[in-house]
PDB file of N, CA and C in Angstrom:
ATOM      1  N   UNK A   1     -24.010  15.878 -28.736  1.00  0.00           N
ATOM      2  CA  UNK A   1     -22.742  16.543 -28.618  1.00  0.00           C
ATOM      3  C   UNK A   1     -22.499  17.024 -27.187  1.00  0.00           C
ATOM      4  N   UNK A   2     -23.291  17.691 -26.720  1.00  0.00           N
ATOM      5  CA  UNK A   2     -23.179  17.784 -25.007  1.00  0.00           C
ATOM      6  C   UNK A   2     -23.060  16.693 -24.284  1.00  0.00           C
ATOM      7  N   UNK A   3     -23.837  15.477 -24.373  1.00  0.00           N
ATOM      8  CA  UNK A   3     -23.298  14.452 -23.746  1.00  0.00           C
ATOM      9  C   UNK A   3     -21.904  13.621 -24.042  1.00  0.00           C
ATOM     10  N   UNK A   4     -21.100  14.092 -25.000  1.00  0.00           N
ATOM     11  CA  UNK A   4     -19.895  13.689 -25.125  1.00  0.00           C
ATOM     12  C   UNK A   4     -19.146  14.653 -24.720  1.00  0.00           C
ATOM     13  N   UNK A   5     -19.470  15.841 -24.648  1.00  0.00           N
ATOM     14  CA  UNK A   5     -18.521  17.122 -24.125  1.00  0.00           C
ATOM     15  C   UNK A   5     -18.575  16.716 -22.574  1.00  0.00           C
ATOM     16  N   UNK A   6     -19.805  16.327 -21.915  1.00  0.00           N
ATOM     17  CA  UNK A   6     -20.032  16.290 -20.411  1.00  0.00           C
ATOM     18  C   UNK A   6     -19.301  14.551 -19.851  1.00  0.00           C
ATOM     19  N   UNK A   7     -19.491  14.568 -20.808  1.00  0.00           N
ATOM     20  CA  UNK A   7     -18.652  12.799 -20.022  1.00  0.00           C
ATOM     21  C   UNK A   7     -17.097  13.261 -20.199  1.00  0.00           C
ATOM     22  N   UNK A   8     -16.501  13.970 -20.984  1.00  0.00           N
ATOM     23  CA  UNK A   8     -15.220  14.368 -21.393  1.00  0.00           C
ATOM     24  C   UNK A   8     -15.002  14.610 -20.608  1.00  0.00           C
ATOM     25  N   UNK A   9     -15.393  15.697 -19.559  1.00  0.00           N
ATOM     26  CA  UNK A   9     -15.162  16.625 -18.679  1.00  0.00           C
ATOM     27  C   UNK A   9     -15.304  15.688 -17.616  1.00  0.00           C
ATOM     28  N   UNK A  10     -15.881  15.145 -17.444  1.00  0.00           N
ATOM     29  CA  UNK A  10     -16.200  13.847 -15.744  1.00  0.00           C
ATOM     30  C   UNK A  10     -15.048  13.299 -15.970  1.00  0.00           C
ATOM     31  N   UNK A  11     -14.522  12.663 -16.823  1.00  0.00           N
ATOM     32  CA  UNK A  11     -13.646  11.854 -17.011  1.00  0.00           C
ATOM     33  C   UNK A  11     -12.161  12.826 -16.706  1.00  0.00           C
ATOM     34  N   UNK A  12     -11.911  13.908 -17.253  1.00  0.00           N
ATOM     35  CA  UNK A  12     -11.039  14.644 -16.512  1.00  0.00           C
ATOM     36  C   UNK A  12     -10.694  14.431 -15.128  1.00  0.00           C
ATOM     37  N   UNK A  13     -11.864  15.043 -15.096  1.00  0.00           N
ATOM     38  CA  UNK A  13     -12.265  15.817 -13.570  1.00  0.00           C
ATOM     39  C   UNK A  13     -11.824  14.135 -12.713  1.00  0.00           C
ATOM     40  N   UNK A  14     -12.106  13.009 -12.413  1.00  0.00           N
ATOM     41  CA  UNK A  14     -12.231  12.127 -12.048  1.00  0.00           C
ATOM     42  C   UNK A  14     -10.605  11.644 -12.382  1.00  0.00           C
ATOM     43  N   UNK A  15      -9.875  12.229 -13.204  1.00  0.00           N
ATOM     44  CA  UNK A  15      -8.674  11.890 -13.531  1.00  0.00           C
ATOM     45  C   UNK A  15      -7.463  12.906 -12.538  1.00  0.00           C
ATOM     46  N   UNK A  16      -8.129  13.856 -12.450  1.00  0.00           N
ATOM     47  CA  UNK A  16      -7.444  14.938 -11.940  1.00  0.00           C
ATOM     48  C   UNK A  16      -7.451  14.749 -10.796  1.00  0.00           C
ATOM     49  N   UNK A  17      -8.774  14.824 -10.075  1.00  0.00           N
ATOM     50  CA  UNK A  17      -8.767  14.558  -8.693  1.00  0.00           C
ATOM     51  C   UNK A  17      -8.325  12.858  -7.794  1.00  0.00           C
ATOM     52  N   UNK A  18      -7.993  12.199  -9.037  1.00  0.00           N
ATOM     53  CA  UNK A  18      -7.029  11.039  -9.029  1.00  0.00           C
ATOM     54  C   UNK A  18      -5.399  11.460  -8.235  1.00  0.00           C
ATOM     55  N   UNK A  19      -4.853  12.140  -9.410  1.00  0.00           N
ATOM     56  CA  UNK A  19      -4.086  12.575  -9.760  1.00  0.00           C
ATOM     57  C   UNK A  19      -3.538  13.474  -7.979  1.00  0.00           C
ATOM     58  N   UNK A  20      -4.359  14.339  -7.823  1.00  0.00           N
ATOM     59  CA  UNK A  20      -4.120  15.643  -6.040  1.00  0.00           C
ATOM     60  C   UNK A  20      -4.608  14.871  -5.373  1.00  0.00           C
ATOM     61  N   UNK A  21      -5.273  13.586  -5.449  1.00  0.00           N
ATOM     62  CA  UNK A  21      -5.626  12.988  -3.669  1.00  0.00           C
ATOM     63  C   UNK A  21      -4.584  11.628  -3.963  1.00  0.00           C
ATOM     64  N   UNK A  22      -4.114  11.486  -4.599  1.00  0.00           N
ATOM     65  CA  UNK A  22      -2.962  10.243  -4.401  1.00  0.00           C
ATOM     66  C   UNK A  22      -2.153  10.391  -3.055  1.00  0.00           C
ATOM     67  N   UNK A  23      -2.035   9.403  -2.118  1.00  0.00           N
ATOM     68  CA  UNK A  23      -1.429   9.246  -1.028  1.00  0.00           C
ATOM     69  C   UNK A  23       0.062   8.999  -0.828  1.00  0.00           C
ATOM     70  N   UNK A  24       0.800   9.224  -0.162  1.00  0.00           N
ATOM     71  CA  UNK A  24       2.313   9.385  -0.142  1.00  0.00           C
ATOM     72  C   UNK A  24       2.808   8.164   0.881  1.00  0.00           C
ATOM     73  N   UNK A  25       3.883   7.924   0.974  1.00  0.00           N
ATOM     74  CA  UNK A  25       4.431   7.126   1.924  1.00  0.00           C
ATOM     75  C   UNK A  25       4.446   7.404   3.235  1.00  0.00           C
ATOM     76  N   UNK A  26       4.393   8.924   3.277  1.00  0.00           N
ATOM     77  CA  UNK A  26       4.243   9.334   4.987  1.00  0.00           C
ATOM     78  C   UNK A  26       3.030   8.983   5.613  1.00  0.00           C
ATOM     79  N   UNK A  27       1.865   8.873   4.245  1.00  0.00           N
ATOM     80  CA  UNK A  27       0.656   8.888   4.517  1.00  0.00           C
ATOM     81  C   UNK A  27      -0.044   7.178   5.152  1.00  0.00           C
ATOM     82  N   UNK A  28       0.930   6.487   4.341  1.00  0.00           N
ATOM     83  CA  UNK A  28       0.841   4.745   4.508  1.00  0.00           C
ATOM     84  C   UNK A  28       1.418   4.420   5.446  1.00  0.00           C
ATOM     85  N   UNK A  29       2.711   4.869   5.874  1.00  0.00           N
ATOM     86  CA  UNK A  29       3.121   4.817   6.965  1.00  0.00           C
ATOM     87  C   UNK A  29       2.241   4.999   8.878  1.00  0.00           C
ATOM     88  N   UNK A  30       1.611   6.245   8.270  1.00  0.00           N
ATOM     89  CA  UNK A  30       0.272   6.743   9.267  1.00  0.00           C
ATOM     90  C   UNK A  30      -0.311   5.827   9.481  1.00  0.00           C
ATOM     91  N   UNK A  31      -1.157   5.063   8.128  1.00  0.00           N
ATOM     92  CA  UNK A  31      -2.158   4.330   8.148  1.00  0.00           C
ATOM     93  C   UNK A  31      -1.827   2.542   8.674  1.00  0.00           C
ATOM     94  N   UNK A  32      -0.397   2.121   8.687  1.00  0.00           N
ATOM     95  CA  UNK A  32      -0.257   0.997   9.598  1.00  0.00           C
ATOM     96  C   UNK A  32       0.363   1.114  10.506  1.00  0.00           C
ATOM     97  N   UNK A  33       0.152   2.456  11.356  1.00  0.00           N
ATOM     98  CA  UNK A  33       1.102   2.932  12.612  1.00  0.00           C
ATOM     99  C   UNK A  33       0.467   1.656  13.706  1.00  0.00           C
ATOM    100  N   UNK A  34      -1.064   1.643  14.118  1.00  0.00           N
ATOM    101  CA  UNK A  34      -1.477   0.904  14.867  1.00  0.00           C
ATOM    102  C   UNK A  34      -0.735  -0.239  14.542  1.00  0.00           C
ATOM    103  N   UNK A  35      -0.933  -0.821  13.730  1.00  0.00           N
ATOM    104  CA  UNK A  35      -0.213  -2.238  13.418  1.00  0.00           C
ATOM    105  C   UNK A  35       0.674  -2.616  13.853  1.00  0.00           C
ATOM    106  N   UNK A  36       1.738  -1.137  13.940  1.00  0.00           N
ATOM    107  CA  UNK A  36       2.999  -1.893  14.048  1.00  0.00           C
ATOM    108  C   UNK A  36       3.156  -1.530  15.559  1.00  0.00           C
ATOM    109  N   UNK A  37       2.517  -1.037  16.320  1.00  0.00           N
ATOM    110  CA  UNK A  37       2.440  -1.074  18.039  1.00  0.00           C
ATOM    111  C   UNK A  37       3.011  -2.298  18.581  1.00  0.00           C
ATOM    112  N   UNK A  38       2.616  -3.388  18.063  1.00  0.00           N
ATOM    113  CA  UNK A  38       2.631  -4.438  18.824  1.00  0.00           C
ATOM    114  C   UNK A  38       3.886  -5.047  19.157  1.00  0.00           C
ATOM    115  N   UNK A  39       4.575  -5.148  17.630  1.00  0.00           N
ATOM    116  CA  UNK A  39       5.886  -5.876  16.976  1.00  0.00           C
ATOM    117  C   UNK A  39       7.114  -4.543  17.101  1.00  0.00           C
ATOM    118  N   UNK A  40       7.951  -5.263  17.070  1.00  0.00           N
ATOM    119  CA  UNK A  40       9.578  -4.786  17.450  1.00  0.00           C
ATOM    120  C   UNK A  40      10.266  -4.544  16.553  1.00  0.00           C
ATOM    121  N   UNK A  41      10.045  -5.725  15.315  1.00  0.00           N
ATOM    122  CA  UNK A  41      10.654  -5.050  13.882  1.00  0.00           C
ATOM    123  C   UNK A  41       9.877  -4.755  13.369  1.00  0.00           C
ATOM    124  N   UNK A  42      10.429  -3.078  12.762  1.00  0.00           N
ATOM    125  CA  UNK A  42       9.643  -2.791  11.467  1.00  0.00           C
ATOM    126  C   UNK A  42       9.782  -3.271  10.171  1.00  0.00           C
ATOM    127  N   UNK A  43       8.631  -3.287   9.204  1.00  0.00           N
ATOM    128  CA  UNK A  43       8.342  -4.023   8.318  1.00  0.00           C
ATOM    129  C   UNK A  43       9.104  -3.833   7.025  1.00  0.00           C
ATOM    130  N   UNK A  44       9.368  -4.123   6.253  1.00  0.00           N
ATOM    131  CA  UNK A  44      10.294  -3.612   4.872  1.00  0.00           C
ATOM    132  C   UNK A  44       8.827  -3.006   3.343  1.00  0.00           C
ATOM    133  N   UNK A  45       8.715  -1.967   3.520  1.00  0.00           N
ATOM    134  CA  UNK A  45       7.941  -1.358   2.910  1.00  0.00           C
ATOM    135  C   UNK A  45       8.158  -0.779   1.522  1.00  0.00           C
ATOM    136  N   UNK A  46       7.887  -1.688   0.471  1.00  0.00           N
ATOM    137  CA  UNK A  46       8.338  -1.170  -1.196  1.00  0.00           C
ATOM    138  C   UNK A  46       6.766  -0.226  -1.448  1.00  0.00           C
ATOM    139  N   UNK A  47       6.885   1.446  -1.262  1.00  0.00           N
ATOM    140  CA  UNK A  47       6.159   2.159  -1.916  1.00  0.00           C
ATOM    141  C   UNK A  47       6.063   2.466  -3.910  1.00  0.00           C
ATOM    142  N   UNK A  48       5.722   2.151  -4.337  1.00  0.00           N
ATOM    143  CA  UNK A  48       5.567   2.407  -5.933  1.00  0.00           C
ATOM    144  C   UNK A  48       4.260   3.134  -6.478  1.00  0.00           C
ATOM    145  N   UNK A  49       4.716   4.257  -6.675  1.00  0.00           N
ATOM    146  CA  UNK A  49       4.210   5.475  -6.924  1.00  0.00           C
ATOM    147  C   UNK A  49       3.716   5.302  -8.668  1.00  0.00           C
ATOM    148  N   UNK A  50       2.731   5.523  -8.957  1.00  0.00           N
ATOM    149  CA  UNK A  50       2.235   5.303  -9.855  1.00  0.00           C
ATOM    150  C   UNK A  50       1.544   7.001 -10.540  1.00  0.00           C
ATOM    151  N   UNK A  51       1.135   6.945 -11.682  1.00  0.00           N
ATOM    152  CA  UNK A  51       0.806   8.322 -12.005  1.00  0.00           C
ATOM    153  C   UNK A  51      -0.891   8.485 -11.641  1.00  0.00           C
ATOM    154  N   UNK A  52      -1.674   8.003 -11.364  1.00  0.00           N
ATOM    155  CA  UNK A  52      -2.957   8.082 -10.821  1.00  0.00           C
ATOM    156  C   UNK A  52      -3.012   7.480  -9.278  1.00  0.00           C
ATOM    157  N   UNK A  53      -2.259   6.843  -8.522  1.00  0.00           N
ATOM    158  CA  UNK A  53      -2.380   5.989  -7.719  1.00  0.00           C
ATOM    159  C   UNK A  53      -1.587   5.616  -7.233  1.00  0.00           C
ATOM    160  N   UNK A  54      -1.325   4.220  -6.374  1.00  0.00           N
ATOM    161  CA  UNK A  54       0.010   3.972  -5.504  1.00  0.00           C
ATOM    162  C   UNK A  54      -0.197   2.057  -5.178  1.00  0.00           C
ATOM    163  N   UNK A  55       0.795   1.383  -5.650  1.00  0.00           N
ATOM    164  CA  UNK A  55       0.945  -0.190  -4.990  1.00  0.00           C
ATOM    165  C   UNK A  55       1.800   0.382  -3.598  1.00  0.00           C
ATOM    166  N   UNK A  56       1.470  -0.241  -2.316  1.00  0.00           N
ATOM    167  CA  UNK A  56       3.015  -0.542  -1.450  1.00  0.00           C
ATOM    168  C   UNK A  56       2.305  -2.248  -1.280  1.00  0.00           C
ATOM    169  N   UNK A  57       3.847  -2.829  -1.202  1.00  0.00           N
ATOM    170  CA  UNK A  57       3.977  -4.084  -0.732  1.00  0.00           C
ATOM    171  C   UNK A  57       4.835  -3.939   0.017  1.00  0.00           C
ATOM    172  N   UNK A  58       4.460  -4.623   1.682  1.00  0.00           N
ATOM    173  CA  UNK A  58       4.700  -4.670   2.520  1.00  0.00           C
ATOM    174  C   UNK A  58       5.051  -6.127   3.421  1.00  0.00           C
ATOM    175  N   UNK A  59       6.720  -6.277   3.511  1.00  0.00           N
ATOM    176  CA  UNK A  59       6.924  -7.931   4.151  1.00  0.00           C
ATOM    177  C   UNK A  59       6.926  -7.337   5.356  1.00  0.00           C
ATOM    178  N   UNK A  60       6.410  -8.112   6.495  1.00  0.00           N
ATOM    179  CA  UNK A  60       6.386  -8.439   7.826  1.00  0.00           C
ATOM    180  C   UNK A  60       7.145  -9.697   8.446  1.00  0.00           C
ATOM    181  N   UNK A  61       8.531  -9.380   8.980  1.00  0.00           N
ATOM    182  CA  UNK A  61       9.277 -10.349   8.954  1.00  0.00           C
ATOM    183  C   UNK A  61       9.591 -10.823  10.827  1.00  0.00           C
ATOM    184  N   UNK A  62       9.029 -11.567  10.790  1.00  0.00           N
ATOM    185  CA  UNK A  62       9.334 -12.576  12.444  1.00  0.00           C
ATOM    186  C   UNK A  62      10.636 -13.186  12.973  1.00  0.00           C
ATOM    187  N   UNK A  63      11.452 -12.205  12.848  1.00  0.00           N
ATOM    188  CA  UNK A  63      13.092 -12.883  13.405  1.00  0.00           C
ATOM    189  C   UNK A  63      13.138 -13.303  14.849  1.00  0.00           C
ATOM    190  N   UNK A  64      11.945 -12.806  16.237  1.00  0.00           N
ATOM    191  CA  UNK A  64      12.504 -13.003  17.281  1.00  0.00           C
ATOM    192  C   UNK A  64      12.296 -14.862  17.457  1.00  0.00           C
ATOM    193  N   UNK A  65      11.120 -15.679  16.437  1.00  0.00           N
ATOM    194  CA  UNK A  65      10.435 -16.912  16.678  1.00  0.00           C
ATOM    195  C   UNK A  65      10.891 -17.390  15.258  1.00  0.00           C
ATOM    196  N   UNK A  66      11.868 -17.877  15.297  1.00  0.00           N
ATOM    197  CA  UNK A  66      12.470 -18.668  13.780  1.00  0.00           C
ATOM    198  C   UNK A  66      12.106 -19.974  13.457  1.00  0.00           C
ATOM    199  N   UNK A  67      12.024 -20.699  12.638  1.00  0.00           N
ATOM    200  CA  UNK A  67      12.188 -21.852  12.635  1.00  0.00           C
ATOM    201  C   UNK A  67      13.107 -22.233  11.874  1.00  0.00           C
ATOM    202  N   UNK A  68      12.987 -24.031  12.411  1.00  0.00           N
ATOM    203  CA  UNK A  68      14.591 -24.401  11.935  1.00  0.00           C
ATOM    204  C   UNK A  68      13.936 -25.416  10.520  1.00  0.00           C
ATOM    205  N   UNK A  69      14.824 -25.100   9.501  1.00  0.00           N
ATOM    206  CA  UNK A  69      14.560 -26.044   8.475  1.00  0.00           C
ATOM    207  C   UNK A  69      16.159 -25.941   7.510  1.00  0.00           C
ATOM    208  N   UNK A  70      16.589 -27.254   7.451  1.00  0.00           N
ATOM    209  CA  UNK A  70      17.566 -27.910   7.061  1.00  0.00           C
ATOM    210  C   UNK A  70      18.808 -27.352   7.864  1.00  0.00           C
ATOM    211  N   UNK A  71      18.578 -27.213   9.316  1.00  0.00           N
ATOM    212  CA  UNK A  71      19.437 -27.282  10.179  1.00  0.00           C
ATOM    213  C   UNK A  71      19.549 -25.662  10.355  1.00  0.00           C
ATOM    214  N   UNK A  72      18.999 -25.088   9.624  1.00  0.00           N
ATOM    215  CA  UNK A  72      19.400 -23.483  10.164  1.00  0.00           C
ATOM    216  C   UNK A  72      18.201 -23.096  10.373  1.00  0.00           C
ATOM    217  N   UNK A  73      18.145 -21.818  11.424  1.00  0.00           N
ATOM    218  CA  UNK A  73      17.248 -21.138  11.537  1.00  0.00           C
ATOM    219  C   UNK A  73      16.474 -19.555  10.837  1.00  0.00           C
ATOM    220  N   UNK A  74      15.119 -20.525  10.239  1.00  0.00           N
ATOM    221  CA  UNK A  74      14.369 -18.858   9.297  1.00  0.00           C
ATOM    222  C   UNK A  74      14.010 -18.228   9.357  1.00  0.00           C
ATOM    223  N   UNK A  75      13.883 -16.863   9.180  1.00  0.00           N
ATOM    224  CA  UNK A  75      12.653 -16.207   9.878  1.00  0.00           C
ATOM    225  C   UNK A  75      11.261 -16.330   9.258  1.00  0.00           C
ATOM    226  N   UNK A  76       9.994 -16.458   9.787  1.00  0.00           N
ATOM    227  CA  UNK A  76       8.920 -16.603   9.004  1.00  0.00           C
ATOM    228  C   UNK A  76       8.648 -15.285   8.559  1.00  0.00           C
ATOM    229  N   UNK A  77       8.013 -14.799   7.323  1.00  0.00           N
ATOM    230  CA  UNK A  77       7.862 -13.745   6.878  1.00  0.00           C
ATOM    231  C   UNK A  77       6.251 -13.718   6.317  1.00  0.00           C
ATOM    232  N   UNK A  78       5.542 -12.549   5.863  1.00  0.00           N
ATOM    233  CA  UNK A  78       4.346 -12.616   5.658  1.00  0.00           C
ATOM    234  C   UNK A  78       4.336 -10.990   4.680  1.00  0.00           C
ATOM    235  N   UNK A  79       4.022 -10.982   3.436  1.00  0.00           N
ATOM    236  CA  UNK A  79       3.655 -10.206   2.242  1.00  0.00           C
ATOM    237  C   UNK A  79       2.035  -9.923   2.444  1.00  0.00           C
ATOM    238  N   UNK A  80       2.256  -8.311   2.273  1.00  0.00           N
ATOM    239  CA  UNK A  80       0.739  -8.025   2.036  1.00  0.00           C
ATOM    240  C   UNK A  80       1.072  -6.993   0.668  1.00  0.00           C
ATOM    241  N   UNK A  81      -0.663  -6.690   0.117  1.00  0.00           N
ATOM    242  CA  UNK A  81      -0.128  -5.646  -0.763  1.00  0.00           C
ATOM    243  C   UNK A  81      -1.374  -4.808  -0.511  1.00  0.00           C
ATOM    244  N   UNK A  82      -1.376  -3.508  -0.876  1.00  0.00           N
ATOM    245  CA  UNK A  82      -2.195  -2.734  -0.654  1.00  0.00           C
ATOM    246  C   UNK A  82      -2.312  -1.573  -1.985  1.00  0.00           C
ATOM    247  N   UNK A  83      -3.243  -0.965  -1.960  1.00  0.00           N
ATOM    248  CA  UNK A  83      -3.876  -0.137  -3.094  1.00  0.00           C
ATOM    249  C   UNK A  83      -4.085   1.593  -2.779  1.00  0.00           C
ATOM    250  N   UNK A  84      -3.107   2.126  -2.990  1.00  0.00           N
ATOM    251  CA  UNK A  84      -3.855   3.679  -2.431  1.00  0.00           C
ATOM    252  C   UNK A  84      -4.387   4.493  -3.520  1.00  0.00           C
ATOM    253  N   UNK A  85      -5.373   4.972  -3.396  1.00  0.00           N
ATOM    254  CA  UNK A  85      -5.950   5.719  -4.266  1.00  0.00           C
ATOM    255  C   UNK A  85      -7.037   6.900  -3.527  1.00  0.00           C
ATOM    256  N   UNK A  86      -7.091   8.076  -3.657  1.00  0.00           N
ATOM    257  CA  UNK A  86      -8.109   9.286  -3.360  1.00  0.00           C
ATOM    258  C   UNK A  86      -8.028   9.147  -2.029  1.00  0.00           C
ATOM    259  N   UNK A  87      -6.685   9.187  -1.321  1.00  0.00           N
ATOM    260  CA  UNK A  87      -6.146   9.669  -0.178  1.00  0.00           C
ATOM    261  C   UNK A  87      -6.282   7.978   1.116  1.00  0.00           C
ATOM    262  N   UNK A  88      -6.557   7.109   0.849  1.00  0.00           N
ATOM    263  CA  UNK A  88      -6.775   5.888   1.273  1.00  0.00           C
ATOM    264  C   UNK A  88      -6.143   4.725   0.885  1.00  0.00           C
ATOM    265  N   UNK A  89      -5.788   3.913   1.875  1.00  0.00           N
ATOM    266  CA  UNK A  89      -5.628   2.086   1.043  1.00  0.00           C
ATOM    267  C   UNK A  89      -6.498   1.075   1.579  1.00  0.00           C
ATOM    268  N   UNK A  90      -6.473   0.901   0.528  1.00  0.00           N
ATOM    269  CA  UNK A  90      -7.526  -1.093   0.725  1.00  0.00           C
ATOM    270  C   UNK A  90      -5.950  -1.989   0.519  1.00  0.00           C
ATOM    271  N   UNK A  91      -6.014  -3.074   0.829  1.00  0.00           N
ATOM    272  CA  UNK A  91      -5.589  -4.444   1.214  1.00  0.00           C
ATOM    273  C   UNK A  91      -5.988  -4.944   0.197  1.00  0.00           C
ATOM    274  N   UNK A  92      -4.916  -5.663  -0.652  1.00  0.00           N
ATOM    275  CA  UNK A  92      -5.845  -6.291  -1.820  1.00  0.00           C
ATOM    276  C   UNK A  92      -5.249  -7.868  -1.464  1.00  0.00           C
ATOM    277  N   UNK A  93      -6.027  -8.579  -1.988  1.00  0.00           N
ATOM    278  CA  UNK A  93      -5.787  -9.920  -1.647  1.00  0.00           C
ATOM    279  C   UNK A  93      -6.554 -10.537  -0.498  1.00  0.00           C
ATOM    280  N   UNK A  94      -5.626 -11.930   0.353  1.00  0.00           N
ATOM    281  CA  UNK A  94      -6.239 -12.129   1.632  1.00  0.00           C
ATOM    282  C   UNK A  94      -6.058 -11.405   2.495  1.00  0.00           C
TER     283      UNK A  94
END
């Protein structure tokens, strides 16, 4: 019975502190500031706030170097997605 009362309680606790270290958009923003040093446009950033956690997917879009396909010119674009959880993001994918 204590070991089901004590896992109860971890499992809270591990839920909760889920819950107060979830990261914000100001916070993701911070975290690809270097990144975006380089480049001229900023990126189009979908934050989705989740109740333990956080997706952002993030397009990186290349308008100044287009290419041309079926006579008009595209911009190349590039999707990442990332994972925030307990005040951090990982990169999920390639």
């Amino acid at each position: 019975m204590k070991f089901r009362k004590l896992v109860i309680v971890l499992i809270l606790a591990a839920t909760l502190f889920c819950y107060f270290t979830k990261p914000s958009k100001a916070d993701f923003m911070e975290y690809i500031q270097p990144a975006l040093s380089g480049s001229g446009i900023p990126p189009v950033v979908d934050y989705q706030d989740k109740f333990l956690y956080a997706t952002v997917n993030v397009m990186y879009v290349n308008a100044l170097n287009p290419t041309i396909k079926d006579g008009r010119p595209v911009a190349n674009a590039s999707k990442e997605e990332y994972l925030g959880i307990f005040k951090k993001f990982w990169k999920l994918g390639d």
